[in-house]
Protein backbone atom coordinates (compact mmCIF):
# COMPACT_ATOMS: atom_id res chain seq x y z
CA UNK A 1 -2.77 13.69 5.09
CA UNK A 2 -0.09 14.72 7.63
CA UNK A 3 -1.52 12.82 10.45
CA UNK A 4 -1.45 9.54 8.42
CA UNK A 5 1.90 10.40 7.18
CA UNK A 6 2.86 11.03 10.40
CA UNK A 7 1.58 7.70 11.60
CA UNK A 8 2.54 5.18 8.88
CA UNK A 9 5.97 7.16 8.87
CA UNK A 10 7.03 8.15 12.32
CA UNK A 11 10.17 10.28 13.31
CA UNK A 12 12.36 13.04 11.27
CA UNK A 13 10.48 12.92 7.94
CA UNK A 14 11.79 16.53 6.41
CA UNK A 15 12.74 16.65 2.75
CA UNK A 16 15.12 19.27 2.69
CA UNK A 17 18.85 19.73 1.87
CA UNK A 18 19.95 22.90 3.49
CA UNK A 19 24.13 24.49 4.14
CA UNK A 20 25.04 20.76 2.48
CA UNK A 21 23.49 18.63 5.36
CA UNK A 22 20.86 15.60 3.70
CA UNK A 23 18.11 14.80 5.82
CA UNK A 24 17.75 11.45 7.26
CA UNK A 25 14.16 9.24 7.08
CA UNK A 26 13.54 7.35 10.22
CA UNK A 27 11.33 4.29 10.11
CA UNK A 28 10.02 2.43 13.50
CA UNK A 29 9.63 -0.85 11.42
CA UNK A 30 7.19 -2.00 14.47
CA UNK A 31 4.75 0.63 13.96
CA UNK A 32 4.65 0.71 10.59
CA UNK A 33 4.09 -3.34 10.18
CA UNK A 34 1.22 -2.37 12.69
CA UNK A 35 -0.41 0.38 10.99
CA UNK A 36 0.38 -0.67 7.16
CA UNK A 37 -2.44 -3.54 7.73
CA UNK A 38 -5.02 -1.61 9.51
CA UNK A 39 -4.88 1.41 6.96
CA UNK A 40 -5.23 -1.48 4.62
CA UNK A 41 -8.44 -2.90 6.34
CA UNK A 42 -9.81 0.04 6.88
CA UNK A 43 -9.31 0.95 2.94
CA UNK A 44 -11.26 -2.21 2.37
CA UNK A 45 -14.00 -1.35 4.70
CA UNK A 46 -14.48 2.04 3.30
CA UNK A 47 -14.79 0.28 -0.33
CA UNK A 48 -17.76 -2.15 0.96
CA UNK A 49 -19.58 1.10 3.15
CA UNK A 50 -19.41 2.58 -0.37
CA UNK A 51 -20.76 0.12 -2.14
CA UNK A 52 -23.64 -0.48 0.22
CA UNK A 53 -24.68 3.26 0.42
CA UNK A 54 -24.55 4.32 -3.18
CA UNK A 55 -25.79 0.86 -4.83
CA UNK A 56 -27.73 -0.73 -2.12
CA UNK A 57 -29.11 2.35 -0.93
CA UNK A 58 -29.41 3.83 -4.20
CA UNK A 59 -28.23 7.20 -2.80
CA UNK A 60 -27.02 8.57 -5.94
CA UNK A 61 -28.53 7.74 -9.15
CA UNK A 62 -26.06 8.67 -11.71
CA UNK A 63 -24.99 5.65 -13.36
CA UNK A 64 -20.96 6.02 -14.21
CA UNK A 65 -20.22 6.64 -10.35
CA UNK A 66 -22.74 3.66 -9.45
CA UNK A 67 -20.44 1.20 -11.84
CA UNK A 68 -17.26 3.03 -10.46
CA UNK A 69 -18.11 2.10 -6.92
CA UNK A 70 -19.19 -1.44 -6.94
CA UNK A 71 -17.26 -4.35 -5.81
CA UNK A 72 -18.95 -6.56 -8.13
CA UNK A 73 -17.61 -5.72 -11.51
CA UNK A 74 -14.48 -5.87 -12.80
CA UNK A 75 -13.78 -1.94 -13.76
CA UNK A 76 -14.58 -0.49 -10.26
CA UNK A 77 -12.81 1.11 -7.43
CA UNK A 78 -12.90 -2.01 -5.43
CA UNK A 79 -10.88 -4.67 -7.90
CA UNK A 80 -8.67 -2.03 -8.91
CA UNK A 81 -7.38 -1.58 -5.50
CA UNK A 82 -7.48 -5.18 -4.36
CA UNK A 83 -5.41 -5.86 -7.87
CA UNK A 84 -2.97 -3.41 -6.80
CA UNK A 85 -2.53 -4.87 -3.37
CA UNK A 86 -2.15 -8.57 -4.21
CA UNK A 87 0.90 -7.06 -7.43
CA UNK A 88 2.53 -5.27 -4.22
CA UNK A 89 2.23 -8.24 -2.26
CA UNK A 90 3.68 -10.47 -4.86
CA UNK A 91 6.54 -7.83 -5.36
CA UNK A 92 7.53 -7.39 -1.97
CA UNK A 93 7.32 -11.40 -1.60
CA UNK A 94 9.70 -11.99 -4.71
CA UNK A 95 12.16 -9.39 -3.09
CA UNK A 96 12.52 -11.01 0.18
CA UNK A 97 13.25 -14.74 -1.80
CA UNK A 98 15.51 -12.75 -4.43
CA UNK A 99 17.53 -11.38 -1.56
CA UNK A 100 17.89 -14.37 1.07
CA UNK A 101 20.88 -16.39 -0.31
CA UNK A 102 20.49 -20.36 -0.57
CA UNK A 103 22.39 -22.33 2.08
CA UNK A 104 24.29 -24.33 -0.40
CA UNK A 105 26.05 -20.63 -2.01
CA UNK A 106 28.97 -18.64 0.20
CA UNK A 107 29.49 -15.53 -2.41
CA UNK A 108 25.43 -15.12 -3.42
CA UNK A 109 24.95 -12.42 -5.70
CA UNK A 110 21.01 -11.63 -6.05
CA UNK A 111 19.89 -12.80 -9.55
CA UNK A 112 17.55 -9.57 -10.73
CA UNK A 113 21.07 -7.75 -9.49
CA UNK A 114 20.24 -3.86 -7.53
CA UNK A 115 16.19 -2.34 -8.60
């Protein structure tokens, strides 16, 4: 868990407050827009080798983790997560047009105000 920590989140990452000091998060915004997508991917791909080994293969025969892991129906693994990816997708979309001001306005103040 480090390692992809470490990876998605490179730089000074420590959470402590020691002697009154706050410690600062770095973010390399070009490695992270890299690797955000291929963890992603990678997510996905794990979710279809899943599928195909335990329902296609019939590797394990006990029905509730059969249901859990196939793509197919609606109250599996697989639309759970791709739900939850296109809500954060929409989310982060409607924040980037809630902040950028119209041309037409000089004092913009976002609508939805600070989150």
């Amino acid at each position: 868990m480090e390692g992809l920590l470490a990876a998605l989140l490179p730089g000074d990452h420590t959470g402590s407050v020691e002697n009154g000091k706050t410690a600062a998060i770095s973010i390399n915004a070009a490695r992270f827009n890299r690797n955000l997508p291929i963890f992603l991917i990678a997510c996905e791909i794990f979710l279809i080798i899943i599928d195909a080994t335990i329902n296609y293969s019939r590797w394990i025969h006990i029905g509730t983790i059969r249901r859990l892991s196939n793509i197919a129906r609606e109250d599996g693994m697989g639309t759970w997560f791709m739900s939850t990816q296109t809500l954060l997708a929409a989310f982060f979309i409607w924040m980037a047009a809630d902040m950028t001001p119209p041309r037409y306005m000089k004092g913009w103040v976002p609508p939805s105000g600070p989150l």
